[in-house]
N, C-alpha and C. Protein backbone atom coordinates (compact mmCIF):
# COMPACT_ATOMS: atom_id res chain seq x y z
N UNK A 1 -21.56 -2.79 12.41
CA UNK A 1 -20.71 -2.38 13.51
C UNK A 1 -20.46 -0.88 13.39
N UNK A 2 -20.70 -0.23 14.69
CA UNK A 2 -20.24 1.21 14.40
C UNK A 2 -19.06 1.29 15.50
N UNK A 3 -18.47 2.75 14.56
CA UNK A 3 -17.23 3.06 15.42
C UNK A 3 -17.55 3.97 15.81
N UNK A 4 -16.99 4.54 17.25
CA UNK A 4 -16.93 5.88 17.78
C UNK A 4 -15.56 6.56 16.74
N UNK A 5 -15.91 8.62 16.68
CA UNK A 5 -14.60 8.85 16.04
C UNK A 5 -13.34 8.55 16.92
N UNK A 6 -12.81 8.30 17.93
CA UNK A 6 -11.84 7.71 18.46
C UNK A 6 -11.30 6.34 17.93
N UNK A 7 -12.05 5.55 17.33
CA UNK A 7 -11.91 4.38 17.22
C UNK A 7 -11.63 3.88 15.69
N UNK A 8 -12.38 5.42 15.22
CA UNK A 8 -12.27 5.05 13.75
C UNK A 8 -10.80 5.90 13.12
N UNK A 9 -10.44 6.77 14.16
CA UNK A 9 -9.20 7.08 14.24
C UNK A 9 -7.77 6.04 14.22
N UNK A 10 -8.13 5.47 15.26
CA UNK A 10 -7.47 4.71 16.03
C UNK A 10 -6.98 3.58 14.50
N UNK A 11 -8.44 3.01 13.86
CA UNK A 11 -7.94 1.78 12.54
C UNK A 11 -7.48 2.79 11.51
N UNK A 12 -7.60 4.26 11.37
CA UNK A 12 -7.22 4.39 10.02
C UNK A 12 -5.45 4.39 10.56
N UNK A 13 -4.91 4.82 11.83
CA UNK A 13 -3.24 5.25 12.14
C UNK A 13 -2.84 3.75 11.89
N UNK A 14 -3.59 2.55 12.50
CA UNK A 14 -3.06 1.16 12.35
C UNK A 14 -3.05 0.81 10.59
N UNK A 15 -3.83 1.34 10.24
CA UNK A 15 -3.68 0.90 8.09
C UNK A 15 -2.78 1.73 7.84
N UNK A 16 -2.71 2.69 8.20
CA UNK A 16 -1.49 3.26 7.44
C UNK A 16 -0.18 2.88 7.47
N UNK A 17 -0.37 2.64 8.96
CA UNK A 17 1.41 1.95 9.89
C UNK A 17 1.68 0.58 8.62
N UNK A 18 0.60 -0.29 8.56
CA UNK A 18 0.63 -1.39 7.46
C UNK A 18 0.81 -0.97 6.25
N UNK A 19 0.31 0.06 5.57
CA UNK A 19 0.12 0.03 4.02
C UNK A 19 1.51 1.08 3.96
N UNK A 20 1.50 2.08 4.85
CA UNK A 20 2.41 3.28 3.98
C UNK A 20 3.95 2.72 3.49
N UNK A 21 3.80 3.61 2.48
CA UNK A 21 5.29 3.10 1.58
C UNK A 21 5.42 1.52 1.21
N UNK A 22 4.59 0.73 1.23
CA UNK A 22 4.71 -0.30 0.70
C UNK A 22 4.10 -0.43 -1.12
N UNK A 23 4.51 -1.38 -1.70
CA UNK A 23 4.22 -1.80 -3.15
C UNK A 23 2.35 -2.11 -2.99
N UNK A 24 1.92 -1.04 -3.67
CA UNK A 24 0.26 -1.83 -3.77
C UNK A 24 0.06 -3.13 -4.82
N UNK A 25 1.14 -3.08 -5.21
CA UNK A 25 1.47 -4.46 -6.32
C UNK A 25 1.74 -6.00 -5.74
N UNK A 26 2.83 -5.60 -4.77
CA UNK A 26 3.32 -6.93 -4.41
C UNK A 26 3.26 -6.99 -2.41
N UNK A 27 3.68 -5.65 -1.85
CA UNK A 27 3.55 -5.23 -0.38
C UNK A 27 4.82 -5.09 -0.56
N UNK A 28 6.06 -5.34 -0.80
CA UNK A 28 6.89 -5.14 -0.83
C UNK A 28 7.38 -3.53 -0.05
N UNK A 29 8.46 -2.96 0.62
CA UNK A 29 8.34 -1.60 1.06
C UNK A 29 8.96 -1.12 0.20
N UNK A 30 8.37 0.14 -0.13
CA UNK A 30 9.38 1.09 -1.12
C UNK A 30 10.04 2.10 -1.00
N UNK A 31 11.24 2.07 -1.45
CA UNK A 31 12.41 2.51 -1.55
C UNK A 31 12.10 4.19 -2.04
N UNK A 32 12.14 5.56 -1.06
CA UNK A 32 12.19 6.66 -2.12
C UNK A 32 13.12 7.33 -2.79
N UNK A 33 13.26 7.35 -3.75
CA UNK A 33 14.72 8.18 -4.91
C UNK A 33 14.70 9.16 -5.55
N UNK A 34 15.33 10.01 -5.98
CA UNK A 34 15.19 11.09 -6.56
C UNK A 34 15.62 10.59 -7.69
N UNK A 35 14.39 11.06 -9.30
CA UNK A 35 14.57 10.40 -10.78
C UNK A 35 14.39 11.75 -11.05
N UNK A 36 15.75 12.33 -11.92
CA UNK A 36 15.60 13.76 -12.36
C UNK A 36 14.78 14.90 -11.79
N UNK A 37 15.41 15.14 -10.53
CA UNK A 37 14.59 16.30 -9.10
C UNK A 37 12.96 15.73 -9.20
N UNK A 38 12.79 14.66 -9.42
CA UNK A 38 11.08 13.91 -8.74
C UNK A 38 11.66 13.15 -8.11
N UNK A 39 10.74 13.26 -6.85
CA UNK A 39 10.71 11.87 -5.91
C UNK A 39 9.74 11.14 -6.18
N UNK A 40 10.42 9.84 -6.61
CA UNK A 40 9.52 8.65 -6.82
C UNK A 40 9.97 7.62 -5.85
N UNK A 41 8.64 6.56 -5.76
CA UNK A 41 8.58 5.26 -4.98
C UNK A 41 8.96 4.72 -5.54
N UNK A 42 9.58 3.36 -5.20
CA UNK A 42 10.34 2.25 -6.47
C UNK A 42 10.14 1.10 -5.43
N UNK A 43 9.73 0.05 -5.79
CA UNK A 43 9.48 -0.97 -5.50
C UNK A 43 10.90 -1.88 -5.74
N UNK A 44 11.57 -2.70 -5.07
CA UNK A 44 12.81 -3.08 -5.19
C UNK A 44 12.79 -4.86 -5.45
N UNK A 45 11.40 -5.04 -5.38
CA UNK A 45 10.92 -6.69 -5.65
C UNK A 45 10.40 -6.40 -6.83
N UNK A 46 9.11 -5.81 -7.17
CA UNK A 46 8.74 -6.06 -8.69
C UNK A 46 9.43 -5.00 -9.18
N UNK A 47 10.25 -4.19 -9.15
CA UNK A 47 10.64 -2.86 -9.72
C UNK A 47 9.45 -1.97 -10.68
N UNK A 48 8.34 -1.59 -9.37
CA UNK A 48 6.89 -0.89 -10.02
C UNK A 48 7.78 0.22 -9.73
N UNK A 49 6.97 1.72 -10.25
CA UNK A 49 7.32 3.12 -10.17
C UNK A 49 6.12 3.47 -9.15
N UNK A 50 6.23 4.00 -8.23
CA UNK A 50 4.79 4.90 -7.93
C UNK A 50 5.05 6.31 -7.68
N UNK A 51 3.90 7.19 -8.04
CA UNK A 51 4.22 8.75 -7.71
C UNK A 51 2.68 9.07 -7.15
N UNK A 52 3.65 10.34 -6.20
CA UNK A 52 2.32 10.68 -5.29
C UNK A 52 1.85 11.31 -5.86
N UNK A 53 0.67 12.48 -5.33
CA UNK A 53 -0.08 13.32 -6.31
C UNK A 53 0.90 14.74 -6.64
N UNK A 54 0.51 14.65 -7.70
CA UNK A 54 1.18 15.68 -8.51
C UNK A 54 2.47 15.47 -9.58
N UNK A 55 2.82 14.39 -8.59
CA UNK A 55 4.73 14.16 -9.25
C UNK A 55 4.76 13.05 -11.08
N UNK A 56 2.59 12.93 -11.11
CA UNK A 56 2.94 12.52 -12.55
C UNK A 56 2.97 13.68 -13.85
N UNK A 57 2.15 15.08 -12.77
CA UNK A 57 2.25 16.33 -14.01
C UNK A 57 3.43 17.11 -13.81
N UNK A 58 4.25 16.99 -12.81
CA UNK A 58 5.61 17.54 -13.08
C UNK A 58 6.57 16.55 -14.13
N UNK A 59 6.22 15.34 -13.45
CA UNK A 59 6.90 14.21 -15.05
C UNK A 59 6.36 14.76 -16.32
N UNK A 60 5.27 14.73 -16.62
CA UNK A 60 4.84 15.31 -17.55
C UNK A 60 5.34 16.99 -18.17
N UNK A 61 5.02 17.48 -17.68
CA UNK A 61 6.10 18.88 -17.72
C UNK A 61 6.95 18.84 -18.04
N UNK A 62 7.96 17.94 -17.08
CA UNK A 62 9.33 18.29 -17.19
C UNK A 62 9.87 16.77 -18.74
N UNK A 63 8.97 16.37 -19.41
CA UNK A 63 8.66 15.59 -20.10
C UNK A 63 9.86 14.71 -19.84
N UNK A 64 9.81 13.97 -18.65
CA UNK A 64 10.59 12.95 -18.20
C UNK A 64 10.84 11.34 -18.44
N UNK A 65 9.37 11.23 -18.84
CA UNK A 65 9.19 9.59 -18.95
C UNK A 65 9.01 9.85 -20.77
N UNK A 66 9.44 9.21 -21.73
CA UNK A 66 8.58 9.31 -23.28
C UNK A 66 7.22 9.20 -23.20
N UNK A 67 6.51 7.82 -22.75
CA UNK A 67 5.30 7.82 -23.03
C UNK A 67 4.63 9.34 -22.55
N UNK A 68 4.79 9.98 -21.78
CA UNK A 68 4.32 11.40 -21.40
C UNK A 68 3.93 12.34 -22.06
N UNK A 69 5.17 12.18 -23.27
CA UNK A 69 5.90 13.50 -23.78
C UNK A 69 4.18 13.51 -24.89
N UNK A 70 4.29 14.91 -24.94
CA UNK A 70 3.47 15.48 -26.27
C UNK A 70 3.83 15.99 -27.46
């Protein structure tokens, strides 16, 4: 099956409307919070962590989580 780019537009705005901010764990929607000036996702059913790009080398940096730390 091919898509025109209109169309293939059209399914990626409908996946996102479905997937964004939800738990890739459970679907659950997630909750965003500020954990020591990072914004993290938090899942409020399985209580997963998620971080977007970047916000795991500022954790890291700002040596926030232990397992991180060096």
């Amino acid at each position: 099956m091919t898509f025109t780019p209109s169309e293939k537009e059209e399914e990626r705005i409908k996946l996102r409307e479905l997937h964004f901010m939800h738990c890739p764990k459970c679907g659950i929607k997630l909750i965003e919070m500020d954990y020591k000036q990072i914004k993290i996702d938090r899942c409020s059913e399985c209580l997963g962590i998620w971080l977007d790009a970047n916000e795991l080398e500022q954790a890291r940096l700002k040596k926030i989580f232990s397992i991180l730390k060096k």
